[in-house]
Protein backbone atom coordinates (compact mmCIF):
# COMPACT_ATOMS: atom_id res chain seq x y z
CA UNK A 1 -58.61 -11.20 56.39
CA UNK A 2 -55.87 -8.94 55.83
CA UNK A 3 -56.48 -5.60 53.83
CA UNK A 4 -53.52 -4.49 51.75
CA UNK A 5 -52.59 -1.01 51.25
CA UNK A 6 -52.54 0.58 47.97
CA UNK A 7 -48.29 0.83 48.47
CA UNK A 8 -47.92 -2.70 48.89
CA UNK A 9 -50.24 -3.24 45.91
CA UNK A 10 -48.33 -1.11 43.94
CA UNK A 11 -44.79 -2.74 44.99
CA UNK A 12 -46.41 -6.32 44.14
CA UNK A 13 -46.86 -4.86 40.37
CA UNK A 14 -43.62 -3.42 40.22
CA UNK A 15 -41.62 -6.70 41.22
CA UNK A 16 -44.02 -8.65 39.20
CA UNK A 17 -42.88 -6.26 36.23
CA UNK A 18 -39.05 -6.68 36.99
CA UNK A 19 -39.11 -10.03 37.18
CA UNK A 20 -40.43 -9.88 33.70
CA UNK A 21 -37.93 -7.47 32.60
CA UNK A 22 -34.99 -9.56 34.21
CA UNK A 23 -36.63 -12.74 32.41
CA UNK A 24 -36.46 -10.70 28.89
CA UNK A 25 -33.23 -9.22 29.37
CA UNK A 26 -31.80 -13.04 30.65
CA UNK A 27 -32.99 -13.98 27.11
CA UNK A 28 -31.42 -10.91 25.40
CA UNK A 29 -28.09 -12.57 26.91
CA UNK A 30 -28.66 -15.90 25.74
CA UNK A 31 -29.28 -14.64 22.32
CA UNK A 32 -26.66 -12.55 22.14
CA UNK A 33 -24.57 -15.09 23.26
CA UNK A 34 -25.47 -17.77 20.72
CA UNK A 35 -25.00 -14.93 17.97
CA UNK A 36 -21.43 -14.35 18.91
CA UNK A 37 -20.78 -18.19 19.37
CA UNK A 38 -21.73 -18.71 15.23
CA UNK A 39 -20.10 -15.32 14.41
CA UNK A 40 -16.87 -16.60 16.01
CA UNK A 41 -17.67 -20.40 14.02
CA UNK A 42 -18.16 -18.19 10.79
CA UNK A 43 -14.85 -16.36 11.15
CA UNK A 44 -12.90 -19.68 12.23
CA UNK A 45 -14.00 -21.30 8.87
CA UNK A 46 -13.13 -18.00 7.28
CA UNK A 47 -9.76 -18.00 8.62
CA UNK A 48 -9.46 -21.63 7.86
CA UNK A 49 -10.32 -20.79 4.12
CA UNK A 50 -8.07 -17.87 3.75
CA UNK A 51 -5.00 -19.80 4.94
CA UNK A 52 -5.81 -22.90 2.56
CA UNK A 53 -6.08 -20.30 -0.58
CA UNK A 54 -2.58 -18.85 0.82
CA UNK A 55 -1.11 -21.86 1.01
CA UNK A 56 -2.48 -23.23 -2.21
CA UNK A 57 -1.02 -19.67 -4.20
CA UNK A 58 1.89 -20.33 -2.20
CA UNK A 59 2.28 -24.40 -3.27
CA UNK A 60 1.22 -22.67 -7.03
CA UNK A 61 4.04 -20.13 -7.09
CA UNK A 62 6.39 -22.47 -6.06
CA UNK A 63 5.57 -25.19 -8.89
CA UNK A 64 5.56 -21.84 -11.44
CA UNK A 65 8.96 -20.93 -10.53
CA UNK A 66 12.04 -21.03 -13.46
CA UNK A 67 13.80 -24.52 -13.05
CA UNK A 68 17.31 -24.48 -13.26
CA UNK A 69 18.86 -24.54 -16.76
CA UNK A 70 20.77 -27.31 -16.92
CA UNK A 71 24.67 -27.32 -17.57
CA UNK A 72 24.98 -27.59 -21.25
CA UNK A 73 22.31 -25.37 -22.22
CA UNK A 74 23.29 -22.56 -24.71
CA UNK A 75 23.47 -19.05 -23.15
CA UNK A 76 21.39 -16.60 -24.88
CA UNK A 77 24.06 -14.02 -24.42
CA UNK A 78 27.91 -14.50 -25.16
CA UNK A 79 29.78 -15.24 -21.97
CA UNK A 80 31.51 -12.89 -19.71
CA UNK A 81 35.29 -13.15 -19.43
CA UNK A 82 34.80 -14.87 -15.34
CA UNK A 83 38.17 -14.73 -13.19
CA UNK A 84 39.31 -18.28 -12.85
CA UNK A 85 39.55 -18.05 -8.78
CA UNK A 86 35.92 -17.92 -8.72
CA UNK A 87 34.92 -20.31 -5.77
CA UNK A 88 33.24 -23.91 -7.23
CA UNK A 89 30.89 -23.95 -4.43
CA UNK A 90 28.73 -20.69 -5.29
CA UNK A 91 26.91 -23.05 -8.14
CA UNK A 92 25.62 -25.00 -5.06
CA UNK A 93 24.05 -22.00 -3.41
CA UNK A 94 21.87 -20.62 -6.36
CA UNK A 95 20.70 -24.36 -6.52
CA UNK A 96 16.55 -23.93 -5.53
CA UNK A 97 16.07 -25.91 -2.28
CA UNK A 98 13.29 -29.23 -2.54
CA UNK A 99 10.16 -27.83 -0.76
CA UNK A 100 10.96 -24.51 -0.13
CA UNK A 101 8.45 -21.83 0.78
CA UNK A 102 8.76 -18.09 0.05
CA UNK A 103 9.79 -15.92 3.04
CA UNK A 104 7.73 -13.36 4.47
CA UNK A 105 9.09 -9.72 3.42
CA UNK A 106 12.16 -8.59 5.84
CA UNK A 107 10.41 -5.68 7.59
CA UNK A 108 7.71 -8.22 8.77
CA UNK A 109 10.35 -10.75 10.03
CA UNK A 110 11.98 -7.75 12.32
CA UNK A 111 8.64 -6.33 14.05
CA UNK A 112 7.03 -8.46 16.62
CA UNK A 113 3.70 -7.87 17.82
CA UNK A 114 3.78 -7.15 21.79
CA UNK A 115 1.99 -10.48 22.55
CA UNK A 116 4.67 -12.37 20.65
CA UNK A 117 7.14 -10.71 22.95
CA UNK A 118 5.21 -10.79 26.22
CA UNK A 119 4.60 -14.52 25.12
CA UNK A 120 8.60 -15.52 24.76
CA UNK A 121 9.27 -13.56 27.99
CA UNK A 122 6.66 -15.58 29.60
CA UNK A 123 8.03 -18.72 28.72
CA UNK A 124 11.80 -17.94 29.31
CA UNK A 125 10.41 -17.25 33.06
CA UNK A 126 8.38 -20.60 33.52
CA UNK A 127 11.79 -22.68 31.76
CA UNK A 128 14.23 -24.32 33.39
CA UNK A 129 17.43 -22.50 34.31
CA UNK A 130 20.03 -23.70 31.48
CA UNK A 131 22.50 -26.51 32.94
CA UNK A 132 25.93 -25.01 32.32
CA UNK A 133 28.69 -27.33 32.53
CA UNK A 134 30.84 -27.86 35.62
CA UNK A 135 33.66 -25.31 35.99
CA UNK A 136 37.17 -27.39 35.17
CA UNK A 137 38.91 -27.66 38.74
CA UNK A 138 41.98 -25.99 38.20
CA UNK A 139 44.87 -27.01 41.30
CA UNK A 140 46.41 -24.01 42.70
CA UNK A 141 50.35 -24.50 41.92
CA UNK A 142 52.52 -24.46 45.02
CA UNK A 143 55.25 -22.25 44.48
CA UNK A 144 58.57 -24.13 44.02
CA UNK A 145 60.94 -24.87 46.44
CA UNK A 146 63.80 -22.58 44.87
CA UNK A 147 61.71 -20.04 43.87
CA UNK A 148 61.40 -17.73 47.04
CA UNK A 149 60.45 -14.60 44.96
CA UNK A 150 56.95 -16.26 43.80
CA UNK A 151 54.67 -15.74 47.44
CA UNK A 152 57.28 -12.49 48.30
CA UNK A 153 56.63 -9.15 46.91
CA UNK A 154 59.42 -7.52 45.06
CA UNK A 155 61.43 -4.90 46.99
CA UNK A 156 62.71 -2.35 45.24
């Protein structure tokens, strides 16, 4: 028979005791973990929603919009003397487009966020080098045979 000493005793206990606390905290983890997992479902789905309910406003808005009055519709105000050299073809461009979707307001369109940009630099480094076309081979033209002055330089 062996007889322990009271310090391995006491260093028994205290790995018996962290074990348990590595066991609890291992299932702290775990349940953290699962609570970010649905937290991350819950603001997917959110997302999801929000971007339906824009695009539903947006599909709204554009069903709402003024239609075009059509040609012989009275004017509710008497017509403006319009110069005659008017171009035709600027009737065409106030025309409403078939499916079109409201823009985003300019000063959004010019700022990019930094991962947009890092993200286009990223993939104009993994493409392909453009394929140019091949350079036209131009002939270089001999100089005549009665032209002497062309390969001399000029004296003067």
């Amino acid at each position: 028979m062996t007889i322990q000493s009271p310090s391995v005793k006491l260093l028994k206990v205290a790995a018996t005791k962290a074990t348990a606390r590595a066991v609890a905290a291992k299932t702290k983890v775990r349940e953290a973990k699962a609570t970010l997992k649905q937290a991350r479902k819950s603001f997917k789905m959110e997302k999801r929603a929000a971007k339906e309910a824009r695009q539903k406003v947006d599909a709204a808005l554009a069903t709402v919009r003024k239609p075009a009055k059509p040609a012989g519709a009275p004017k509710a105000s008497p017509p403006k003397a319009e110069p005659k050299s008017a171009p035709k073809s600027a009737a065409k461009k106030t025309k409403p487009r078939a499916g079109s979707t409201p823009r985003a307001p300019k000063a959004s369109r010019t700022m990019r966020s930094a991962a947009d940009v890092a993200k286009s630099v990223i993939e104009r480094l993994h493409a392909p080098p453009p394929v140019l076309p091949p350079e036209p081979i131009i002939p270089a033209d001999p100089p005549a045979a009665g032209d002497s002055s062309a390969g001399a330089p000029a004296k003067s």
